[in-house]
C-alpha atoms as a PDB file:
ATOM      1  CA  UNK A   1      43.400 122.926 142.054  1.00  0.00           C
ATOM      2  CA  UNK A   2      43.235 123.639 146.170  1.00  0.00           C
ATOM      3  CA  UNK A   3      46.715 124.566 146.868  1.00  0.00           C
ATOM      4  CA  UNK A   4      48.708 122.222 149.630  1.00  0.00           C
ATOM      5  CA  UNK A   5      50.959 122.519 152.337  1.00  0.00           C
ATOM      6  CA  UNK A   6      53.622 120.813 149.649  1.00  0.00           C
ATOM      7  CA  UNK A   7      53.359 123.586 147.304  1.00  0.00           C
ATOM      8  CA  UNK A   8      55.076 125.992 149.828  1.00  0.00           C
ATOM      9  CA  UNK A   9      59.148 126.470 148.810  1.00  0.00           C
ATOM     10  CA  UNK A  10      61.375 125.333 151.188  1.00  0.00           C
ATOM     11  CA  UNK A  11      58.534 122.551 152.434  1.00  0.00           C
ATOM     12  CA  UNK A  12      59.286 118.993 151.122  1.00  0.00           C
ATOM     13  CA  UNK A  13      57.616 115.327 152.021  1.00  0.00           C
ATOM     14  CA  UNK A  14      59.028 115.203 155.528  1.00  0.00           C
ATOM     15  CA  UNK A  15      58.193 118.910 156.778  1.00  0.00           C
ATOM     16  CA  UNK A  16      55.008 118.028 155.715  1.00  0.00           C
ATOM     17  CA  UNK A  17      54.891 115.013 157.943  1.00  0.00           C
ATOM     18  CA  UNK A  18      56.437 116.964 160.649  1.00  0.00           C
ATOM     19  CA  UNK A  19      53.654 119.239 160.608  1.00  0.00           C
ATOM     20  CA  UNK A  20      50.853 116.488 160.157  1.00  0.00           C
ATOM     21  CA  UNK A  21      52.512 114.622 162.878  1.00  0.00           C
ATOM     22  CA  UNK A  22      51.405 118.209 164.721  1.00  0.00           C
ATOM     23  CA  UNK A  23      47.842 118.602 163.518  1.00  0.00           C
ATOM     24  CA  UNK A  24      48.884 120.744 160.912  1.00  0.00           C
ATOM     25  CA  UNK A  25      47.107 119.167 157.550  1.00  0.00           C
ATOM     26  CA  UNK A  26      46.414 121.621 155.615  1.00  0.00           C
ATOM     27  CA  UNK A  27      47.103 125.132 154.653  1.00  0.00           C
ATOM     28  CA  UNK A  28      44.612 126.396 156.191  1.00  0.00           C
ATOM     29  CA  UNK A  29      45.645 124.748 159.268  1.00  0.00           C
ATOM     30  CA  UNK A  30      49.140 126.104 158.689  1.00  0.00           C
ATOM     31  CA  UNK A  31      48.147 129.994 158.442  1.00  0.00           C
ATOM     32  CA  UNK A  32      45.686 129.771 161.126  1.00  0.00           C
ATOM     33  CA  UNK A  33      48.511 128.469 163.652  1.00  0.00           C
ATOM     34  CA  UNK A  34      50.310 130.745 165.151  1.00  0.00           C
ATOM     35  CA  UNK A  35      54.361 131.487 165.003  1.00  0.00           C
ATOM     36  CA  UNK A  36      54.807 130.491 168.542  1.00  0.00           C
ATOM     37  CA  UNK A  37      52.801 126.717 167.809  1.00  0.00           C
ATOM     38  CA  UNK A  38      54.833 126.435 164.582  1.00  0.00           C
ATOM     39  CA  UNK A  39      58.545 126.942 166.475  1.00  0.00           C
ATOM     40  CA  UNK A  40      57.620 124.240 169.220  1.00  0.00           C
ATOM     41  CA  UNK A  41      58.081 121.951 166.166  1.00  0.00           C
ATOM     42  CA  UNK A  42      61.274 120.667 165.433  1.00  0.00           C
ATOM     43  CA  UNK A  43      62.976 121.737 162.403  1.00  0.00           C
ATOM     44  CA  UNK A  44      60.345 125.371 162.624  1.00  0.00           C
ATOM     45  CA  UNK A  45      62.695 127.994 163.621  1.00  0.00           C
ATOM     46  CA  UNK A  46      61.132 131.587 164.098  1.00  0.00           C
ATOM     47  CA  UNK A  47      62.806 132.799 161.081  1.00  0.00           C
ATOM     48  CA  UNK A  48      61.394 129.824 159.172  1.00  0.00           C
ATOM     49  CA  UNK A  49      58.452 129.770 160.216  1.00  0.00           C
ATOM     50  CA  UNK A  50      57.747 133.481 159.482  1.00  0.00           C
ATOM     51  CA  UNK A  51      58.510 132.520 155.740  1.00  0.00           C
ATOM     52  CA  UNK A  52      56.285 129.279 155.473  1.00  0.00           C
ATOM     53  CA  UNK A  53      54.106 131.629 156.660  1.00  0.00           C
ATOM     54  CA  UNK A  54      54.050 134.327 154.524  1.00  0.00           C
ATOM     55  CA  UNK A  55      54.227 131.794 151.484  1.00  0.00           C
ATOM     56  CA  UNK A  56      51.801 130.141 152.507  1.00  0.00           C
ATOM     57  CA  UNK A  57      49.300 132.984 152.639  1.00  0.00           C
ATOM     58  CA  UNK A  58      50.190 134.289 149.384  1.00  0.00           C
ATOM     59  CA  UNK A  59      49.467 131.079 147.574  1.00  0.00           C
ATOM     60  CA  UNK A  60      45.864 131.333 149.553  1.00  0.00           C
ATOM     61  CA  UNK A  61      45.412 135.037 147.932  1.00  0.00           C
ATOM     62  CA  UNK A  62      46.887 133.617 144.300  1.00  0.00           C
ATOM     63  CA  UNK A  63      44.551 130.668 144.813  1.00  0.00           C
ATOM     64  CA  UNK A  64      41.451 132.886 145.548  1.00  0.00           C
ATOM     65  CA  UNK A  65      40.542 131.359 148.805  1.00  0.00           C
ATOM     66  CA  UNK A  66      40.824 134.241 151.386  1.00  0.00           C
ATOM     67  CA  UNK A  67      38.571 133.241 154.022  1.00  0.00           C
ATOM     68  CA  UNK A  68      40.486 131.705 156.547  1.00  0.00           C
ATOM     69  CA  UNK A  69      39.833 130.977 160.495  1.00  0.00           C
ATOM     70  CA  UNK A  70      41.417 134.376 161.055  1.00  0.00           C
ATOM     71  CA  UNK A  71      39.272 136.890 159.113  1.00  0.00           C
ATOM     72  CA  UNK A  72      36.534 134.822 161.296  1.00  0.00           C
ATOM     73  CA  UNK A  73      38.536 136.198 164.589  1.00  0.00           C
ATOM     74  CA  UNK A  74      41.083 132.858 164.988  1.00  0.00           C
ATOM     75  CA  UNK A  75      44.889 132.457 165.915  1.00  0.00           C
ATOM     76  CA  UNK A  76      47.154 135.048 164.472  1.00  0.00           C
ATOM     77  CA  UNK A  77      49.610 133.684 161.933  1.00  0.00           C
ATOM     78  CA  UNK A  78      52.187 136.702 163.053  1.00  0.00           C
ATOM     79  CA  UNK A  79      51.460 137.736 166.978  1.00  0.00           C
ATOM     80  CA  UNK A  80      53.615 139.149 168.783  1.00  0.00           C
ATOM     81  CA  UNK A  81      56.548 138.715 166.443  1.00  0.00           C
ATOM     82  CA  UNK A  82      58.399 140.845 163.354  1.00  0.00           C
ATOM     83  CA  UNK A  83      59.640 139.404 160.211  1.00  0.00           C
ATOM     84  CA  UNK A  84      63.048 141.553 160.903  1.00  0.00           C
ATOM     85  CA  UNK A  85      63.237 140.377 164.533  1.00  0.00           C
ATOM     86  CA  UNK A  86      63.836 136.615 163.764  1.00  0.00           C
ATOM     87  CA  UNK A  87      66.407 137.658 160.920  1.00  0.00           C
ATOM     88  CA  UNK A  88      68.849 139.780 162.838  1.00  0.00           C
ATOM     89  CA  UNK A  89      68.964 136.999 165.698  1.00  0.00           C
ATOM     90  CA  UNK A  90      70.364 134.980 163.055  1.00  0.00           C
ATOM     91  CA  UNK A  91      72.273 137.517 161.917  1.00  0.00           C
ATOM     92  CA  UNK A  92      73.904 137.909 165.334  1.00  0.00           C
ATOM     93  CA  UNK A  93      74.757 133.948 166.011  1.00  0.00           C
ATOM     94  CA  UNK A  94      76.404 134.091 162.195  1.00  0.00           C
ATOM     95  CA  UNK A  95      78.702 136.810 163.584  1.00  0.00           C
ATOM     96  CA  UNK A  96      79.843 135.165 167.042  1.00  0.00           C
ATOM     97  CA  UNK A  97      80.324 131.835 165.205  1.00  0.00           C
ATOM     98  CA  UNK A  98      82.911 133.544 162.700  1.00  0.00           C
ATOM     99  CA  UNK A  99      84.595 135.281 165.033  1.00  0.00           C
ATOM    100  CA  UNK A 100      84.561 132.271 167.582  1.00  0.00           C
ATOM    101  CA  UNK A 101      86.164 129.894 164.379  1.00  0.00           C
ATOM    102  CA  UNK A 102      88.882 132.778 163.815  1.00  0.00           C
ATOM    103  CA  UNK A 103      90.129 132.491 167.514  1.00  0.00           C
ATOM    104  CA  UNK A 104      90.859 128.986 167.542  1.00  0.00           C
ATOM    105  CA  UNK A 105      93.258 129.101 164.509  1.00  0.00           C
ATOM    106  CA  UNK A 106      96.084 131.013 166.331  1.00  0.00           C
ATOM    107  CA  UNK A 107      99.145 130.122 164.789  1.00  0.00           C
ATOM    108  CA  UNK A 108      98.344 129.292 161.025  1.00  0.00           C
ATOM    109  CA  UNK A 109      98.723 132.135 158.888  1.00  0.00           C
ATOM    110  CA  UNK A 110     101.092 134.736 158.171  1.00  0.00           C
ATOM    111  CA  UNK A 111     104.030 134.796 160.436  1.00  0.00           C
ATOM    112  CA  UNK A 112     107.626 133.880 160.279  1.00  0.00           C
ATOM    113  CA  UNK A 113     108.517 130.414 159.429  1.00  0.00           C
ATOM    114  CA  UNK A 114     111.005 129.124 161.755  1.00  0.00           C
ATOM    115  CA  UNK A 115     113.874 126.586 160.843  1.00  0.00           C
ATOM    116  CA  UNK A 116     114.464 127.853 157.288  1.00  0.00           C
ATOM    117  CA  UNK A 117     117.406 130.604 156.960  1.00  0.00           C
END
């Protein structure tokens, strides 16, 4: 059986009518789209969209197909962009949200209690 865009993890019924909704029907239309198109989609972040991506071409490579639009000189799945890149920028807005959360809770905690002797 032709693998399908469904059979990616982390893709369910409505990312796959997200990306239909984009011209993106297939999985050969998936890996021949480029990580730029796929992140103008809502729902695609970079980080994402670098894993659909790499899923997606392994299941072409389990499946036997390898001839895709970019062995014939198409859109690169992965221009311009690293795999690491797109994880440490979500690394960084983890950090600033935790430390941003631990600001606003001055005053509970530790501390003396006050009208108690």
């Amino acid at each position: 059986m032709k693998p399908a865009i469904i059979d990616i993890p982390g893709i369910g019924p409505a990312a796959v009518e997200t990306l239909g909704e984009h011209d993106i029907k297939s999985l050969a239309d998936l890996v021949n789209s480029s990580v730029e198109q796929i992140t103008t989609i809502p729902g695609f972040t970079e980080a994402r969209t670098i894993r659909i991506l790499a899923a997606a071409n392994d299941l072409l490579a389990a499946s036997g197909i390898t001839e895709s639009a970019k062995d014939k000189g198409g859109k690169s799945g992965k221009k311009g962009k690293s795999a690491s890149k797109g994880k440490k920028g979500k690394k960084g807005k983890k950090g600033k949200k935790g430390k941003k959360g631990k600001k606003g809770k001055k005053g509970k905690g530790k501390g003396k209690k006050k009208g108690k002797k």
